[in-house]
C-alpha atoms as a PDB file:
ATOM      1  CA  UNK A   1       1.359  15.673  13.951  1.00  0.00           C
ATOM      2  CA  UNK A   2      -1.434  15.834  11.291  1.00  0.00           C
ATOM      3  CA  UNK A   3      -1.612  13.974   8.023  1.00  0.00           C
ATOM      4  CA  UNK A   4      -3.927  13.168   5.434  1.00  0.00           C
ATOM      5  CA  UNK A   5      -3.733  10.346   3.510  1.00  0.00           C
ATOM      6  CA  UNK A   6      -5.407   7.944   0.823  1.00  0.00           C
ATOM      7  CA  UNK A   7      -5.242   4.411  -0.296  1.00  0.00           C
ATOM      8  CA  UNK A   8      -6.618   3.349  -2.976  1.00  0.00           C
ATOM      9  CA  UNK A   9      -3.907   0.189  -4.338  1.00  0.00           C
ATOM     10  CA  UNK A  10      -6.973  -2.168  -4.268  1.00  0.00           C
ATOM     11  CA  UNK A  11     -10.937  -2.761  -3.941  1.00  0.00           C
ATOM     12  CA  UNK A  12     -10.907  -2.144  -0.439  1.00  0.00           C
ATOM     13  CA  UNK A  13      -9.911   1.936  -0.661  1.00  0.00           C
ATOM     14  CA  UNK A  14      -9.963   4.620   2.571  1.00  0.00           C
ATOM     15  CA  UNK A  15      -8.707   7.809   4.072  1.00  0.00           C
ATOM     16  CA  UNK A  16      -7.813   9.303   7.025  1.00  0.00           C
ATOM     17  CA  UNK A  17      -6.830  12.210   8.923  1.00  0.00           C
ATOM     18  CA  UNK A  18      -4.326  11.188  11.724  1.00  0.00           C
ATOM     19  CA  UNK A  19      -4.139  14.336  14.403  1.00  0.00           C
ATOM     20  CA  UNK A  20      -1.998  13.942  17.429  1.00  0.00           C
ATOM     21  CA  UNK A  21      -1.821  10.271  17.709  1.00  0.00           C
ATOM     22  CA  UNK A  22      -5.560   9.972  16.924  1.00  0.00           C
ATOM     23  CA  UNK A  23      -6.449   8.657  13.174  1.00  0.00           C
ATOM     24  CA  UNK A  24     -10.127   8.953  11.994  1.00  0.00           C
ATOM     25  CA  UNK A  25     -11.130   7.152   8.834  1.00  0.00           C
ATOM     26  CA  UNK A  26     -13.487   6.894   5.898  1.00  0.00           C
ATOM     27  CA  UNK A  27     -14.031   3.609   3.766  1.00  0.00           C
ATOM     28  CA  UNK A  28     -14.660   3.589   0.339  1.00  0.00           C
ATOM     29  CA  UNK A  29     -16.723   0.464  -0.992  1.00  0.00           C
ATOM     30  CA  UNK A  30     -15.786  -0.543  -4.284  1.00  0.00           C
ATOM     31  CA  UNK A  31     -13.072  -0.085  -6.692  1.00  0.00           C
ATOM     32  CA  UNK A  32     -15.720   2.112  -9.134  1.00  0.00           C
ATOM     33  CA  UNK A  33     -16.396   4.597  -6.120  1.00  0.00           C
ATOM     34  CA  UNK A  34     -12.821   6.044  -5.346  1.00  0.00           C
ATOM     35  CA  UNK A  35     -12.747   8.298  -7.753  1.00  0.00           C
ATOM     36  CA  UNK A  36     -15.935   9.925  -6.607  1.00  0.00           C
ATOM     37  CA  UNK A  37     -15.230   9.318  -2.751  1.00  0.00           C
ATOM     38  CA  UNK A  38     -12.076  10.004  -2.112  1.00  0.00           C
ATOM     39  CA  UNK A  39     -12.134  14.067  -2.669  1.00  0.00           C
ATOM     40  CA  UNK A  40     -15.728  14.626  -1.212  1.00  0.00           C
ATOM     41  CA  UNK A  41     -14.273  12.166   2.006  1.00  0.00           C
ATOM     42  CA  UNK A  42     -11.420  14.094   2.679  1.00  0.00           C
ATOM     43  CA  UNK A  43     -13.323  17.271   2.522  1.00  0.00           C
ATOM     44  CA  UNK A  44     -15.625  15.609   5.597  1.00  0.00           C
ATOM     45  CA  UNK A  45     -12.754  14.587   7.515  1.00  0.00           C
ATOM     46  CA  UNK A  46     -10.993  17.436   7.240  1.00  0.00           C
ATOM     47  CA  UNK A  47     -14.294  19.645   8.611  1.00  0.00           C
ATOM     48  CA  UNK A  48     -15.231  17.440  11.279  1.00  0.00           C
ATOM     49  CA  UNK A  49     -11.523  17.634  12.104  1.00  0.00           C
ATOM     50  CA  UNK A  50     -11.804  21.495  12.110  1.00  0.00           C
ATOM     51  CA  UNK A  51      -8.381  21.487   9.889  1.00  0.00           C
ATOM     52  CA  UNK A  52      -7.594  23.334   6.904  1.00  0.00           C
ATOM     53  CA  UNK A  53      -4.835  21.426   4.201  1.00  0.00           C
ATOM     54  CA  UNK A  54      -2.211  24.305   5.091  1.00  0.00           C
ATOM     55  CA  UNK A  55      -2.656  23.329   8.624  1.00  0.00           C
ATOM     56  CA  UNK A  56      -1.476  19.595   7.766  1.00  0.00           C
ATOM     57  CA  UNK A  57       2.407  18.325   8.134  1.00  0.00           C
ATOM     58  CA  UNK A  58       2.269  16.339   5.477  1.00  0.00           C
ATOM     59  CA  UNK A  59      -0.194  14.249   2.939  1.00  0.00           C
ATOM     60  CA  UNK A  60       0.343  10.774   2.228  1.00  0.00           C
ATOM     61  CA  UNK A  61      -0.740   8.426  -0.014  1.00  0.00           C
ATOM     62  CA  UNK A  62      -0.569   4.253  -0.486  1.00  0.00           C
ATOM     63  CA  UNK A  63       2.103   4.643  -3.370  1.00  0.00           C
ATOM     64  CA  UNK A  64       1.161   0.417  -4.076  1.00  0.00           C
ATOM     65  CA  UNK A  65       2.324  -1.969  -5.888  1.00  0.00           C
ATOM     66  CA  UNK A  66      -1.665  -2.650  -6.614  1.00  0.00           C
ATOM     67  CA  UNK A  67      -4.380  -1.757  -9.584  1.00  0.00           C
ATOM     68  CA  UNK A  68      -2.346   0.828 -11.602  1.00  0.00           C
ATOM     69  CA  UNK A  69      -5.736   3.304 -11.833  1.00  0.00           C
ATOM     70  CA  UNK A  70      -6.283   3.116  -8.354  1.00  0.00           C
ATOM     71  CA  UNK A  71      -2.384   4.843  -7.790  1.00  0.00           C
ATOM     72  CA  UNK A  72      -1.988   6.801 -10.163  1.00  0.00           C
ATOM     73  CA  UNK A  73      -5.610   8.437  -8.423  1.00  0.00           C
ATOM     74  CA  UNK A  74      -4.210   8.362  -4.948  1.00  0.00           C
ATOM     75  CA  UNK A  75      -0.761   9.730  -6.732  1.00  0.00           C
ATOM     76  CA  UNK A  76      -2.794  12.922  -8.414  1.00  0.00           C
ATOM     77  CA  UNK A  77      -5.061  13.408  -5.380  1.00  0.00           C
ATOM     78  CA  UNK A  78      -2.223  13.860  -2.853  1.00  0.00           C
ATOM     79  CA  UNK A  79      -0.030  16.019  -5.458  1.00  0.00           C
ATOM     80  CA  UNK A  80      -2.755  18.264  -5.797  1.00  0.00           C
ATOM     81  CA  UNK A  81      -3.490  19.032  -2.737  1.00  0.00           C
ATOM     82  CA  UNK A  82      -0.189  19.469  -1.682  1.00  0.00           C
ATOM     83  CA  UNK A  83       1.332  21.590  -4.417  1.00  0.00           C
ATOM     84  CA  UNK A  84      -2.021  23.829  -3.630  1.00  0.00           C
ATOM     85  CA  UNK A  85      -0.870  24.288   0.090  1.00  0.00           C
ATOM     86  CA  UNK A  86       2.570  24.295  -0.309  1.00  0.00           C
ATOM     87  CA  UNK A  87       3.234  20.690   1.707  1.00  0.00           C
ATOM     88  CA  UNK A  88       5.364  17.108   1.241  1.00  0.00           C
ATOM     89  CA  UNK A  89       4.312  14.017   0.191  1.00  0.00           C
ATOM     90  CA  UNK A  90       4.699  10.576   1.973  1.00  0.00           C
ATOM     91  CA  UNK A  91       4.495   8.141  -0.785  1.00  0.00           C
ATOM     92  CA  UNK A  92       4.221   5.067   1.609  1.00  0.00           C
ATOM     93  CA  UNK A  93       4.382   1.541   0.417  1.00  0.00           C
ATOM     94  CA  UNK A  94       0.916  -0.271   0.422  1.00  0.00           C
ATOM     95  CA  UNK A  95       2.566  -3.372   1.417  1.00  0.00           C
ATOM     96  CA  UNK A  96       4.091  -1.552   4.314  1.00  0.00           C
ATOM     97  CA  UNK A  97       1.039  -0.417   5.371  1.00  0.00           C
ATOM     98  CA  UNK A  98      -0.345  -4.179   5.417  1.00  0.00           C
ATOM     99  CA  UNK A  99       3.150  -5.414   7.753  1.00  0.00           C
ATOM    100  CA  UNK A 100       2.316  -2.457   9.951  1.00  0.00           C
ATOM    101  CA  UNK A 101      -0.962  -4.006  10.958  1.00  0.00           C
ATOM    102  CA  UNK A 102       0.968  -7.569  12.437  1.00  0.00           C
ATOM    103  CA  UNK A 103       2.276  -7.757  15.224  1.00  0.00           C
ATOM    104  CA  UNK A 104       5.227 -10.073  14.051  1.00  0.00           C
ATOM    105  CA  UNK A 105       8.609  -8.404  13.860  1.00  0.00           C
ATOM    106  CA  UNK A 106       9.277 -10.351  10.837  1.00  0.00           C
ATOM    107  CA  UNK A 107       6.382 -10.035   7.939  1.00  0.00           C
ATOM    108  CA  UNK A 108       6.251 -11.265   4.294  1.00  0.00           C
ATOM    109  CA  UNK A 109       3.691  -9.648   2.623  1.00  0.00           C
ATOM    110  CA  UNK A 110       2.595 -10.738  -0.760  1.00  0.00           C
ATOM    111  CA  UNK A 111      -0.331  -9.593  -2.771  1.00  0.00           C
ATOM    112  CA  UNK A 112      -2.907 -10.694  -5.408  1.00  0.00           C
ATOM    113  CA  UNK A 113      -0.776  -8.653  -8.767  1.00  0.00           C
ATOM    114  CA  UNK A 114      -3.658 -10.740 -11.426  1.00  0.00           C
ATOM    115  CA  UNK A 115      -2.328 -12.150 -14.153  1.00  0.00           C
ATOM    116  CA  UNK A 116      -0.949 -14.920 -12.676  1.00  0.00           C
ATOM    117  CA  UNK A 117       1.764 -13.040 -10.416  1.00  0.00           C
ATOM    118  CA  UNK A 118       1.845 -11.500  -6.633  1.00  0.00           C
ATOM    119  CA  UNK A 119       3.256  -8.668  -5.471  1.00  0.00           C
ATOM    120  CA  UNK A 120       5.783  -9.369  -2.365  1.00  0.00           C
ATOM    121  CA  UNK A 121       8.209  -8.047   0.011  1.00  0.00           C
ATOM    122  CA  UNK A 122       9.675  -8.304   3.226  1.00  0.00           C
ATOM    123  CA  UNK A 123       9.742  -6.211   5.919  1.00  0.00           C
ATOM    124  CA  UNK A 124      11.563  -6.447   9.610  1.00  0.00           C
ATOM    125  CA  UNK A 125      10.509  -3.663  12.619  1.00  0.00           C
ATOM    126  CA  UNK A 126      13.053  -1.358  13.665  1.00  0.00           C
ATOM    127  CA  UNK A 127      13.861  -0.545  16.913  1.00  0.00           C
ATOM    128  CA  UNK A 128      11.159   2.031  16.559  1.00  0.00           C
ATOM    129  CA  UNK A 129       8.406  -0.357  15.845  1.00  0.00           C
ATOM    130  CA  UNK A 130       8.245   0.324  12.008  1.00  0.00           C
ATOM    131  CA  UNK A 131       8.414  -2.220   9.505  1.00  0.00           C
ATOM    132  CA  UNK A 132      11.592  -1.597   7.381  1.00  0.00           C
ATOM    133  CA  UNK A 133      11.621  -2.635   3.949  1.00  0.00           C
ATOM    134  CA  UNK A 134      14.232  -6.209   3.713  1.00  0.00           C
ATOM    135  CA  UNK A 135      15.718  -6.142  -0.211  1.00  0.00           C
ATOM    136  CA  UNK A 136      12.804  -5.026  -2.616  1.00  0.00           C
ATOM    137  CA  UNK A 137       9.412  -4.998  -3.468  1.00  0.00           C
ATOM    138  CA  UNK A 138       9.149  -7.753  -6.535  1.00  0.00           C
ATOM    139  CA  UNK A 139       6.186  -8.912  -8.492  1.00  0.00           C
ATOM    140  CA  UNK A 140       6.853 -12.932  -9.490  1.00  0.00           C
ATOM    141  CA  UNK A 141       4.908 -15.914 -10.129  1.00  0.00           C
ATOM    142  CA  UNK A 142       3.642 -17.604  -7.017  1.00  0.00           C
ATOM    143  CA  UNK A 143       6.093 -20.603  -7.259  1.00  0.00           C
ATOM    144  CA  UNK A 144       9.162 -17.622  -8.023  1.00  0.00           C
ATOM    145  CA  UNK A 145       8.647 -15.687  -4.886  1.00  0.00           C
ATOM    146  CA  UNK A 146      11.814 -15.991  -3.135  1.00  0.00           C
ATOM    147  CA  UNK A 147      11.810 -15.388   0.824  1.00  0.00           C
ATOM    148  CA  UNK A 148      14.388 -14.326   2.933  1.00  0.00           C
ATOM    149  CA  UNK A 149      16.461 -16.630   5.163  1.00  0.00           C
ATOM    150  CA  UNK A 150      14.480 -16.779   8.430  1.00  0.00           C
ATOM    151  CA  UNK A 151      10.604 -17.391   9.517  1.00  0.00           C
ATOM    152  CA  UNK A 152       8.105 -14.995   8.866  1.00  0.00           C
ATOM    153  CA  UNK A 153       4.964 -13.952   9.658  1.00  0.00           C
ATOM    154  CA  UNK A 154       2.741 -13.616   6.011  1.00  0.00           C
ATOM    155  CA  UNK A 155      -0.202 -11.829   5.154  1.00  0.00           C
ATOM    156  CA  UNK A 156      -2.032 -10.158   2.401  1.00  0.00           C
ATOM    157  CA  UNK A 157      -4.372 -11.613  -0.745  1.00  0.00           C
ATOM    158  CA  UNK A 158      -1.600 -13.432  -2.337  1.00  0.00           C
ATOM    159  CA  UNK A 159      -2.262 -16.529   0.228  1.00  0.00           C
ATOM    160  CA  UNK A 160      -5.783 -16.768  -0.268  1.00  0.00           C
ATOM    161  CA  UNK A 161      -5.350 -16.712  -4.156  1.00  0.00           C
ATOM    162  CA  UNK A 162      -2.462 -18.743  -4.513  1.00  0.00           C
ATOM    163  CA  UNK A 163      -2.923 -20.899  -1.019  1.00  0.00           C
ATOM    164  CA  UNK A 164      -1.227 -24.136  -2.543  1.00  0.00           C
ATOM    165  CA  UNK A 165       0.934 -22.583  -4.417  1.00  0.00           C
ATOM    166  CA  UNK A 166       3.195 -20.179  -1.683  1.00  0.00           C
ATOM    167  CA  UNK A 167       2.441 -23.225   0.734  1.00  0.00           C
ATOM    168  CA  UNK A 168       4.256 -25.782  -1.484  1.00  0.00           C
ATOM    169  CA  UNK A 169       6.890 -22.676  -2.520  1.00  0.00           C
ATOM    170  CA  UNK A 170       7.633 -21.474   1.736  1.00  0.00           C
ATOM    171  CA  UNK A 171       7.159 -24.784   3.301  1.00  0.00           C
ATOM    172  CA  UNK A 172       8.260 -24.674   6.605  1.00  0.00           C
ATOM    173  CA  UNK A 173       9.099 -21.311   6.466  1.00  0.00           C
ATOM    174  CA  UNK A 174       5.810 -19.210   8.108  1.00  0.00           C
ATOM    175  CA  UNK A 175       5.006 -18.973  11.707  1.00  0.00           C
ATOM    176  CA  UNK A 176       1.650 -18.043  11.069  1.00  0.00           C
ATOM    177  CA  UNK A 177      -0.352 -16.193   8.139  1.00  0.00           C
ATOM    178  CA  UNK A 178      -3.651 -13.442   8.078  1.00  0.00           C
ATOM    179  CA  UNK A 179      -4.809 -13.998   3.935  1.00  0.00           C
ATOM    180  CA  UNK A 180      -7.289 -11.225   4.597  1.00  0.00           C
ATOM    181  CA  UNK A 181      -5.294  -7.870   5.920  1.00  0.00           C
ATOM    182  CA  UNK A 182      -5.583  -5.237   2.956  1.00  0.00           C
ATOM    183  CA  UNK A 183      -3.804  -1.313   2.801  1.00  0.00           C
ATOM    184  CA  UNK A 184      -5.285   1.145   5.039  1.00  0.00           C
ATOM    185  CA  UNK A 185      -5.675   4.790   4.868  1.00  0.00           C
ATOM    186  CA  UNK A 186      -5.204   4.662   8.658  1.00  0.00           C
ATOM    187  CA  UNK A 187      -1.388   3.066   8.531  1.00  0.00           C
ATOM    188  CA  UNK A 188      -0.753   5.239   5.389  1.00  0.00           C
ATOM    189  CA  UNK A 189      -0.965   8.223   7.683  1.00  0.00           C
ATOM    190  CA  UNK A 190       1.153   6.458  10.748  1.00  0.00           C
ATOM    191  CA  UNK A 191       3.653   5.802   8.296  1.00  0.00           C
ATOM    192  CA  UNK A 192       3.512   8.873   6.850  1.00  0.00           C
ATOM    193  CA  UNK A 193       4.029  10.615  10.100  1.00  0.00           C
ATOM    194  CA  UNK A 194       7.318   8.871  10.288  1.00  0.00           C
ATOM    195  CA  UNK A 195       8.541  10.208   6.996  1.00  0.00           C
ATOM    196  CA  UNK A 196       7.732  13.623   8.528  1.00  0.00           C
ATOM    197  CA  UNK A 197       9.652  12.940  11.656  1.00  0.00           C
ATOM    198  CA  UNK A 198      12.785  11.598   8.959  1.00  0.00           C
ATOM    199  CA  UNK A 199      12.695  14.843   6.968  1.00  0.00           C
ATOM    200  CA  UNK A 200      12.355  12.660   4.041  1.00  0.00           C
ATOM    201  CA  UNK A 201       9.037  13.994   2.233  1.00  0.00           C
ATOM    202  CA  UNK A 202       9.166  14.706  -1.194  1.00  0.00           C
ATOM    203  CA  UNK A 203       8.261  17.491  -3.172  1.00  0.00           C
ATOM    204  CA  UNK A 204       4.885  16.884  -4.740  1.00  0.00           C
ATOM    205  CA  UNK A 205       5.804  16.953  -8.461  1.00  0.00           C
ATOM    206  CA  UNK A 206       8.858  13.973  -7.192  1.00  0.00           C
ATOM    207  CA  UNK A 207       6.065  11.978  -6.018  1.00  0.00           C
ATOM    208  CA  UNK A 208       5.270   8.844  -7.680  1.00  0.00           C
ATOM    209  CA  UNK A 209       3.582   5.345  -7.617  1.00  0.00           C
ATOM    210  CA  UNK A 210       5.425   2.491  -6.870  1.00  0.00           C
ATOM    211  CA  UNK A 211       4.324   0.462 -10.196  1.00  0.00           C
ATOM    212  CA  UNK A 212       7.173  -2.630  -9.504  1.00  0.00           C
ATOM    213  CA  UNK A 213       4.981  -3.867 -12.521  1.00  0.00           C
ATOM    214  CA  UNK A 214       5.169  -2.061 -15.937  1.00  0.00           C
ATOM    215  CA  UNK A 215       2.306  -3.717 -17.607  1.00  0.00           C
ATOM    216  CA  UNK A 216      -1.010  -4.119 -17.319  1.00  0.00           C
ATOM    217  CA  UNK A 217      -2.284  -6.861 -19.846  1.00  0.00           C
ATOM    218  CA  UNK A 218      -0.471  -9.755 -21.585  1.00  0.00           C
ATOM    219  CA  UNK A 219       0.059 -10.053 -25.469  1.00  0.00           C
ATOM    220  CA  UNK A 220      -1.686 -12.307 -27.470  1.00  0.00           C
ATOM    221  CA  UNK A 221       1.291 -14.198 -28.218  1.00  0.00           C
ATOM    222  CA  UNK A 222       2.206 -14.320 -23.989  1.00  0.00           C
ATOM    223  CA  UNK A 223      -1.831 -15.183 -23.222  1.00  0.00           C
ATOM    224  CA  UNK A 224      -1.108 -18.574 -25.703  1.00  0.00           C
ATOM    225  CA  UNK A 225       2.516 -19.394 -24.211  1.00  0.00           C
ATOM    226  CA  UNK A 226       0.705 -19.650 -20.870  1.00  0.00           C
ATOM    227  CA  UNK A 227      -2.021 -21.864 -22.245  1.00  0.00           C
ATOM    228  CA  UNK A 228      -4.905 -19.442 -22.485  1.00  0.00           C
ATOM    229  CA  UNK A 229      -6.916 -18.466 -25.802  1.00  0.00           C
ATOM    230  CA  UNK A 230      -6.183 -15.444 -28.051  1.00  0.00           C
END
């Protein structure tokens, strides 16, 4: 199996080339960088990896929720390529990619979303090992987030932002929590493999972020309802 893949749904951006079982991986530094990195990165990994695109199964690419610019670049990136070579896209869930690093069958993740919200969902492993998506991914207030019956295992940015807050809102109800686990080109492309294996990769022009958010800013009149200054 050999897949490319990029994530770029926060500050902390990568890619990686996964070929038979092995994944090797590039970090980019810096939200301002990925646009520069990201094409030039790929281009190393896929040389030292003596590939050529056509010779991939599949690229894949953090489809988020996270910073809209940062998608809609890992989005264009993996469309281009692949409608160039004639190959599917994985659009993987970022938040996926973060339960994939736990070893908890059970994980909440939630994320840092700014403006005053987090991105969450749920996942439980199937029998396979892979996190499966439990309801849907939601973007909500801190104190809205609404958990699944059970105990879970958390993780993401969401819990080091908004550490009193999902406390007070999930008392009782985590087993144990990593704050500082962020999507990874590397689990992008494990993940991705899976779609492969599914038959379930889309056509590149069908791909698409996964925005769960529709805005980026608030209004005026929604910055003053909050209490903040016009």
């Amino acid at each position: 199996m050999k897949v490319l893949s990029i994530e770029t749904a926060c500050e902390h951006g990568s890619v990686a080339l996964l070929r038979d079982g092995v994944v090797h991986v590039r970090q980019i530094h810096g939200a301002a960088n990925h646009s520069e990195a990201v094409l030039r990165d790929l281009r190393e990994l896929l040389a030292e990896g003596g590939l050529a695109v056509p010779q991939l199964d599949a690229i894949a690419f953090g489809a988020g929720p996270g910073a809209f610019t940062g998608l809609r670049l890992a989005c264009g990136v993996a469309q281009g390529i692949a409608l160039a070579a004639g190959l599917g896209v994985a659009a993987v869930s970022s938040l996926q990619a973060i339960a994939l690093q736990c070893a908890a069958d059970r994980v909440f993740v939630a994320t840092d979303a700014r403006m005053g919200e987090v991105y969450h969902a749920a996942f439980a492993r199937d029998a396979t090992g892979v996190p499966q998506l439990v309801g849907a991914h939601a973007c909500s207030a801190p104190l809205d987030v609404e958990l699944p019956p059970g105990d879970w295992f958390a993780a993401g940015s969401a819990f080091s932002v908004w550490p009193d807050e999902l406390a007070a809102r999930l008392r009782g109800r985590l087993i144990g929590c990593a704050p500082d686990l962020v999507p990874r080109a590397e689990e992008v492309a494990r993940l991705g493999a899976t779609v492969v294996e599914r038959g379930q990769l889309a056509a590149p022009e069908l791909a698409a972020p996964l925005y769960v958010r529709d805005k980026v800013a608030f209004t005026t009149a929604e910055r003053l309802a909050r209490g903040g200054r016009a």
